[in-house]
Protein backbone atom coordinates (compact mmCIF):
# COMPACT_ATOMS: atom_id res chain seq x y z
CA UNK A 1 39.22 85.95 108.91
CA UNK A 2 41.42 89.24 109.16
CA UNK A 3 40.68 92.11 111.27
CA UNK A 4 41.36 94.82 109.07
CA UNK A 5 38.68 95.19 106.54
CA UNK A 6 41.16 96.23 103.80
CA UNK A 7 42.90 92.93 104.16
CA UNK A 8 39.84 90.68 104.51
CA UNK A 9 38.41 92.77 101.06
CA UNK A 10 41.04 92.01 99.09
CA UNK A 11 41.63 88.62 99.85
CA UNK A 12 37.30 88.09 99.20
CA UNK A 13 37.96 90.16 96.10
CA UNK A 14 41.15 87.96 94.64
CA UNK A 15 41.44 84.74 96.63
CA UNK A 16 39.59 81.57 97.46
CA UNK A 17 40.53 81.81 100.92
CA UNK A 18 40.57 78.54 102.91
CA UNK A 19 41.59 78.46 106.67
CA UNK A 20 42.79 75.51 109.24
CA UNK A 21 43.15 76.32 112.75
CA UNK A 22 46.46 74.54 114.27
CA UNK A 23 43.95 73.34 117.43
CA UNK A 24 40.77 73.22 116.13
CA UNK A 25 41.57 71.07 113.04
CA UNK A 26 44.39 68.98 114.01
CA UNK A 27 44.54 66.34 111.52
CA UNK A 28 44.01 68.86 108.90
CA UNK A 29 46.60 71.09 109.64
CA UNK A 30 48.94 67.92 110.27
CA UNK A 31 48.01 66.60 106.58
CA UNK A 32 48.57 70.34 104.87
CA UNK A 33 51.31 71.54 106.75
CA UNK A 34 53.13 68.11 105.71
CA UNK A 35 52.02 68.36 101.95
CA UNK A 36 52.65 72.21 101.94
CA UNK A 37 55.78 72.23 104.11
CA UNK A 38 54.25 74.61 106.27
CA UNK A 39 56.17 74.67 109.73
CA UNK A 40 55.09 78.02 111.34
CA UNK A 41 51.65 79.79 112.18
CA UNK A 42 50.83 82.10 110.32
CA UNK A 43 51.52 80.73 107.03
CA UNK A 44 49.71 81.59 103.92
CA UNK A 45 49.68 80.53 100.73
CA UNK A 46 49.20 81.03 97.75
CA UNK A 47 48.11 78.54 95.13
CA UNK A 48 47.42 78.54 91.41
CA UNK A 49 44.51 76.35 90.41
CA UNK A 50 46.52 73.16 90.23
CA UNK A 51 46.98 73.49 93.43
CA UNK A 52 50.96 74.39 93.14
CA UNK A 53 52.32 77.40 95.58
CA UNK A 54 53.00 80.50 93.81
CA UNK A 55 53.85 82.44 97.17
CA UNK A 56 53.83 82.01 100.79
CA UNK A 57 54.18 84.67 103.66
CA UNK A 58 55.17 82.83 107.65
CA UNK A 59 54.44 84.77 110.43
CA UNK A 60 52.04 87.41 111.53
CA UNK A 61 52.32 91.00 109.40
CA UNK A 62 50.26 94.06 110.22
CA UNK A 63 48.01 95.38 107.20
CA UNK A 64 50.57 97.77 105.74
CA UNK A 65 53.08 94.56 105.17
CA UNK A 66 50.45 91.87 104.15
CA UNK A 67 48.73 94.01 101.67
CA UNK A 68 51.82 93.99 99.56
CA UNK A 69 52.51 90.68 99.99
CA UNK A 70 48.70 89.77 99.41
CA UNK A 71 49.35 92.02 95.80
CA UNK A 72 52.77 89.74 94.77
CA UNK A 73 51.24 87.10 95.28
CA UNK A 74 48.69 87.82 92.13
CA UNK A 75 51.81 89.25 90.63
CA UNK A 76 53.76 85.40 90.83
CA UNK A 77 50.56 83.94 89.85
CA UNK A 78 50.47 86.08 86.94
CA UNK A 79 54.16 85.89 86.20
CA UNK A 80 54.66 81.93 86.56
CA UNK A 81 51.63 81.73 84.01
CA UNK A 82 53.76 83.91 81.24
CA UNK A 83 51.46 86.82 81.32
CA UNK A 84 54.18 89.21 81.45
CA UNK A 85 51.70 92.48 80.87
CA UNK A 86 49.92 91.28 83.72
CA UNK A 87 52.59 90.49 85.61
CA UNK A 88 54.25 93.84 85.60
CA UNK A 89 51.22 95.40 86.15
CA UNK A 90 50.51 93.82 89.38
CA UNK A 91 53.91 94.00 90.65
CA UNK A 92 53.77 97.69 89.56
CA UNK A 93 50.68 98.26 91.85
CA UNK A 94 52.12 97.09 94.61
CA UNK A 95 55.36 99.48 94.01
CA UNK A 96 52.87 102.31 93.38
CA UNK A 97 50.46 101.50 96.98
CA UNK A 98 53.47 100.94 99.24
CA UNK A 99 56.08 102.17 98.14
CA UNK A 100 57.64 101.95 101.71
CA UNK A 101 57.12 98.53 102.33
CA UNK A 102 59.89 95.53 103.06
CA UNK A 103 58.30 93.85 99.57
CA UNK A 104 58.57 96.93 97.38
CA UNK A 105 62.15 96.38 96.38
CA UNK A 106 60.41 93.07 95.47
CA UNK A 107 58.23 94.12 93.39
CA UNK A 108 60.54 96.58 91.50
CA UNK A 109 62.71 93.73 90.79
CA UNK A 110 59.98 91.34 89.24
CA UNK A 111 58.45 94.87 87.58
CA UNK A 112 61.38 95.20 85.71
CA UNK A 113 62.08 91.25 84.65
CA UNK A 114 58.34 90.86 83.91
CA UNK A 115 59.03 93.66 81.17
CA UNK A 116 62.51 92.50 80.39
CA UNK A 117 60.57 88.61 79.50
CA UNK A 118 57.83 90.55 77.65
CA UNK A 119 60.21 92.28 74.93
CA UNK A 120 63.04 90.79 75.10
CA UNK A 121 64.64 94.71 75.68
CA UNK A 122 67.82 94.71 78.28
CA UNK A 123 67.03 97.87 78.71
CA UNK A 124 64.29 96.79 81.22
CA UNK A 125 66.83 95.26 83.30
CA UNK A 126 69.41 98.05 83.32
CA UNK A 127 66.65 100.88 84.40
CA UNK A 128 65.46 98.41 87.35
CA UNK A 129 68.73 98.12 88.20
CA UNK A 130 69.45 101.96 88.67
CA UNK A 131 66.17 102.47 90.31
CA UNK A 132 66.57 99.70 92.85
CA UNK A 133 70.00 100.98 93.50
CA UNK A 134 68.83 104.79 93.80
CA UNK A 135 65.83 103.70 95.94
CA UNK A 136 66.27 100.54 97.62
CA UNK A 137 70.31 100.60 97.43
CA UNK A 138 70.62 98.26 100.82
CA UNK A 139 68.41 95.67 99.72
CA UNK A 140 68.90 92.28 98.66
CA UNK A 141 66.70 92.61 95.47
CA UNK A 142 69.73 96.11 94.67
CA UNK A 143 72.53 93.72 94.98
CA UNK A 144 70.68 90.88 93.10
CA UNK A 145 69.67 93.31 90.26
CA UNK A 146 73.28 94.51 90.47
CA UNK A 147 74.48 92.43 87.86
CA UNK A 148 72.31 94.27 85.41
CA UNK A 149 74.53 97.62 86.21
CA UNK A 150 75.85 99.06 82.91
């Protein structure tokens, strides 16, 4: 399904993947795309067992890029469940493996609310705020945490 082994092991390893070609299944992707409001190839999503999209990445992304995104997604899954520990966790993880990424400002962000929703502690929020600003200070998930600033 995806070229680079890493990829197509963690999504065997984590996911149920399911895939409809645009061509080759027509009706299919007609029916989904409508229900899922998916307007661009690639899109993939993530669902929870009820079937309800926990995260989505559109358009093609080489290994380094969809990895991370492939790790938030488990991360929102865990998150909009209430499993806070787990939640940080995972969003952690992806911090930790690509650190560099476009999603790791991302993932610092939800690292720091999932903790903050665990205890209760502002304290969570004010140290993701200072890291996001010291190492992600142009991103949108700085500015967004920015209100946290002390």
């Amino acid at each position: 399904m995806y070229p680079d082994e890493r990829v197509a092991r963690f999504i065997s390893e984590n996911f149920i993947p399911a895939r409809v070609h645009v061509r080759e299944q027509a009706d299919d992707f007609k029916r989904l795309g409508e229900r899922f409001g998916a307007q661009w190839t690639p899109s993939i999503l993530t669902l929870d067992p009820d079937g309800v999209e926990r995260h989505r990445v559109e358009g093609f992304l080489e290994a380094e890029e969809l990895l991370p995104q492939l790790m938030l997604a488990l991360a929102h899954t865990a998150f909009q469940r209430g499993d806070w520990p787990d939640a940080e966790r995972r969003f952690g993880e992806a911090l930790s493996q690509f650190p560099e990424a476009d999603s790791a400002p991302e993932a610092r962000y939800w690292m720091g609310v999932s903790r903050y929703k665990a205890s209760g502690d502002p304290v969570a929020l004010g140290e993701t705020e200072r890291d996001l600003a010291a190492r992600y200070p142009k991103s949108t998930w700085a500015r967004k945490a920015s209100v946290w600033k002390k």
